[in-house]
Protein backbone atom coordinates (compact mmCIF):
# COMPACT_ATOMS: atom_id res chain seq x y z
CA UNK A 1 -8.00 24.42 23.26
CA UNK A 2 -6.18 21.32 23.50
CA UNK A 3 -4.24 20.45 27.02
CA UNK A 4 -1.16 18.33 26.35
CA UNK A 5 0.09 15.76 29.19
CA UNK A 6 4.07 15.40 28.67
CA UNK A 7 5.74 12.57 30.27
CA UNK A 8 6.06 14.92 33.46
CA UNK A 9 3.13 15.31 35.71
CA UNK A 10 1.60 18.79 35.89
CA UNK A 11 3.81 20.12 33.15
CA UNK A 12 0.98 20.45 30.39
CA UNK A 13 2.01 21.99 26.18
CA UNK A 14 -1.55 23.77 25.21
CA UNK A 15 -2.98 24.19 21.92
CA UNK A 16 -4.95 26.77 21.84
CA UNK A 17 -7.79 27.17 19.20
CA UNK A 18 -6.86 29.60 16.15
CA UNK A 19 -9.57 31.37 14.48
CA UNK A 20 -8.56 32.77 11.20
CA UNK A 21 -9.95 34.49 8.22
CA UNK A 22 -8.78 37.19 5.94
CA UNK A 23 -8.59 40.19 8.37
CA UNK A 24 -5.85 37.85 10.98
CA UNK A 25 -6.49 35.88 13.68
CA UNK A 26 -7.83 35.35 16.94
CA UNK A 27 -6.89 33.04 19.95
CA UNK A 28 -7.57 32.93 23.92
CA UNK A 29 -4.28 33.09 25.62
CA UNK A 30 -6.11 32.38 28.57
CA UNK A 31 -9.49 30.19 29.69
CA UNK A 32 -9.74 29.86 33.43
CA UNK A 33 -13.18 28.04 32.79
CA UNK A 34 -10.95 25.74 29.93
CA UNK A 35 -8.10 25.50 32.29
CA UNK A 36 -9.51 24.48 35.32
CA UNK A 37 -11.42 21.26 33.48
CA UNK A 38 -11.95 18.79 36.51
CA UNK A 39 -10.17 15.93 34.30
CA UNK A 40 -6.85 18.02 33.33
CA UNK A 41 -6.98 20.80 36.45
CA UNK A 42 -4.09 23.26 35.80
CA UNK A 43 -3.84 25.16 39.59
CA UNK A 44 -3.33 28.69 38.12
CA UNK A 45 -3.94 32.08 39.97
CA UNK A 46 -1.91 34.55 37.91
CA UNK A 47 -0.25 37.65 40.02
CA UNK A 48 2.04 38.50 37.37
CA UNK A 49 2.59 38.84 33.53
CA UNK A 50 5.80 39.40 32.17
CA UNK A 51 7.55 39.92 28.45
CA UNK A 52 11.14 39.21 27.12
CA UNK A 53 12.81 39.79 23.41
CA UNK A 54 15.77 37.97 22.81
CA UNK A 55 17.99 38.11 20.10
CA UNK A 56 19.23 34.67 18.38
CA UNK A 57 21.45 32.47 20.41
CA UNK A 58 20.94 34.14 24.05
CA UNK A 59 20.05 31.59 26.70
CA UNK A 60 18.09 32.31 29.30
CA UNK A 61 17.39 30.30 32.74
CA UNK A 62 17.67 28.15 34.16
CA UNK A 63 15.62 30.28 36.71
CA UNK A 64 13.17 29.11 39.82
CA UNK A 65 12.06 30.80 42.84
CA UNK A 66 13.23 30.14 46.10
CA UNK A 67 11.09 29.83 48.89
CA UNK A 68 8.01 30.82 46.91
CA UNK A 69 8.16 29.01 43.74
CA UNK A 70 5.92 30.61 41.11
CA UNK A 71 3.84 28.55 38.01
CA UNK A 72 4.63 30.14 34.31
CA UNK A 73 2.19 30.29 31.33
CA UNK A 74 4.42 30.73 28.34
CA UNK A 75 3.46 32.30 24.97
CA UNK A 76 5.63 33.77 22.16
CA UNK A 77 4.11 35.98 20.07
CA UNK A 78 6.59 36.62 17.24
CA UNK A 79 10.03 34.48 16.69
CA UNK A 80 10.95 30.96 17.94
CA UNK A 81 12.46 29.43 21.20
CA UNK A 82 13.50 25.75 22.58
CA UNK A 83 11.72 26.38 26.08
CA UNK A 84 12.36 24.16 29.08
CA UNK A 85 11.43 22.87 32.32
CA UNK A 86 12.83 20.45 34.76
CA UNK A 87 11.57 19.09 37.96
CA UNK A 88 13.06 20.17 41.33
CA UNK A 89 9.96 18.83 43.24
CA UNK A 90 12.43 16.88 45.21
CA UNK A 91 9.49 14.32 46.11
CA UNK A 92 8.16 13.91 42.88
CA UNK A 93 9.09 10.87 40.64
CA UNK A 94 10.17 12.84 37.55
CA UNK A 95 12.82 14.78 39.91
CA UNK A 96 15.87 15.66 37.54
CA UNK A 97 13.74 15.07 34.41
CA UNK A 98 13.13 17.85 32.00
CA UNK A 99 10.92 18.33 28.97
CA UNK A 100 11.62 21.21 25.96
CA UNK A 101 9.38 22.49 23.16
CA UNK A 102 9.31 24.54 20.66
CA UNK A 103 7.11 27.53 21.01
CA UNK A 104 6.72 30.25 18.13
CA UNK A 105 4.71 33.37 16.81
CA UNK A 106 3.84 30.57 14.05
CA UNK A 107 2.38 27.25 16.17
CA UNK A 108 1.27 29.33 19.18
CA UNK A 109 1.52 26.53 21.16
CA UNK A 110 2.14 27.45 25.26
CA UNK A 111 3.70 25.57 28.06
CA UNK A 112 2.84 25.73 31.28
CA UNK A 113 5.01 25.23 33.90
CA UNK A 114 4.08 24.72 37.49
CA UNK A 115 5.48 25.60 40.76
CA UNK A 116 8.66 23.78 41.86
CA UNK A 117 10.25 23.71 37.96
CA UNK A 118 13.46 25.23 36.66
CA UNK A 119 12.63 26.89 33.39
CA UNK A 120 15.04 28.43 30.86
CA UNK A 121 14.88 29.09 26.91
CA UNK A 122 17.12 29.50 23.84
CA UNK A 123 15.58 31.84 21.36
CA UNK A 124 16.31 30.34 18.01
CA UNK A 125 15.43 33.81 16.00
CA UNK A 126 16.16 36.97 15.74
CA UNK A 127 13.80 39.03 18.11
CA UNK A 128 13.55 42.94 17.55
CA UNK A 129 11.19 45.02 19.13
CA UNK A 130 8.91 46.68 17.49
């Protein structure tokens, strides 16, 4: 699992280690012993787990939480989005700045977003459920 420092601090892209062979795939979504690496220490405690489908072209966010601001570990599983966060730490540096990334069934790349962010997403594919 790779951890991914963007230009924001605390807003981290992961790469998470794919092990394939003829039968699929496998992947950790989650590593608390991975995560919580002293040099790259991602503050994580998750209380809730959540799932969307969105068809092509819907937008959704920017959301945040207001007075108890809430971190995000995003995956997508199948289809594409242009994910985003921006800073509303109002004493943070990088306050206004945002960062996006794609995230799809296909790179299975995650983004985690800490407390304090706005996040939204555009979902660039059609999303049915199964």
């Amino acid at each position: 699992m790779q951890l991914i420092e963007t230009k924001i601090k605390d807003l981290w892209i992961i790469e998470p280690n794919i092990y394939e062979d003829p039968r699929g795939y496998f992947m950790e979504l989650w590593n608390q012993d991975k995560f919580f690496k002293a040099d790259q220490h991602l503050p994580l405690s998750f209380v809730q787990d959540n799932m969307s489908i969105s068809h092509k072209g819907v937008l959704r966010g920017l959301h945040f939480q207001k007075p108890y601001p809430q971190g995000k570990l995003v995956t997508v599983i199948t289809g594409e989005i242009y994910d985003v966060a921006v800073d509303l730490r109002t004493d943070s540096p990088t306050f206004g700045e945002w960062e996006g990334v794609v995230l799809s069934g296909q790179n299975k790349k995650q983004f985690y977003i800490p407390e304090g962010f706005a996040h939204g997403f555009l979902s660039l594919q059609n999303n049915r459920p199964v």
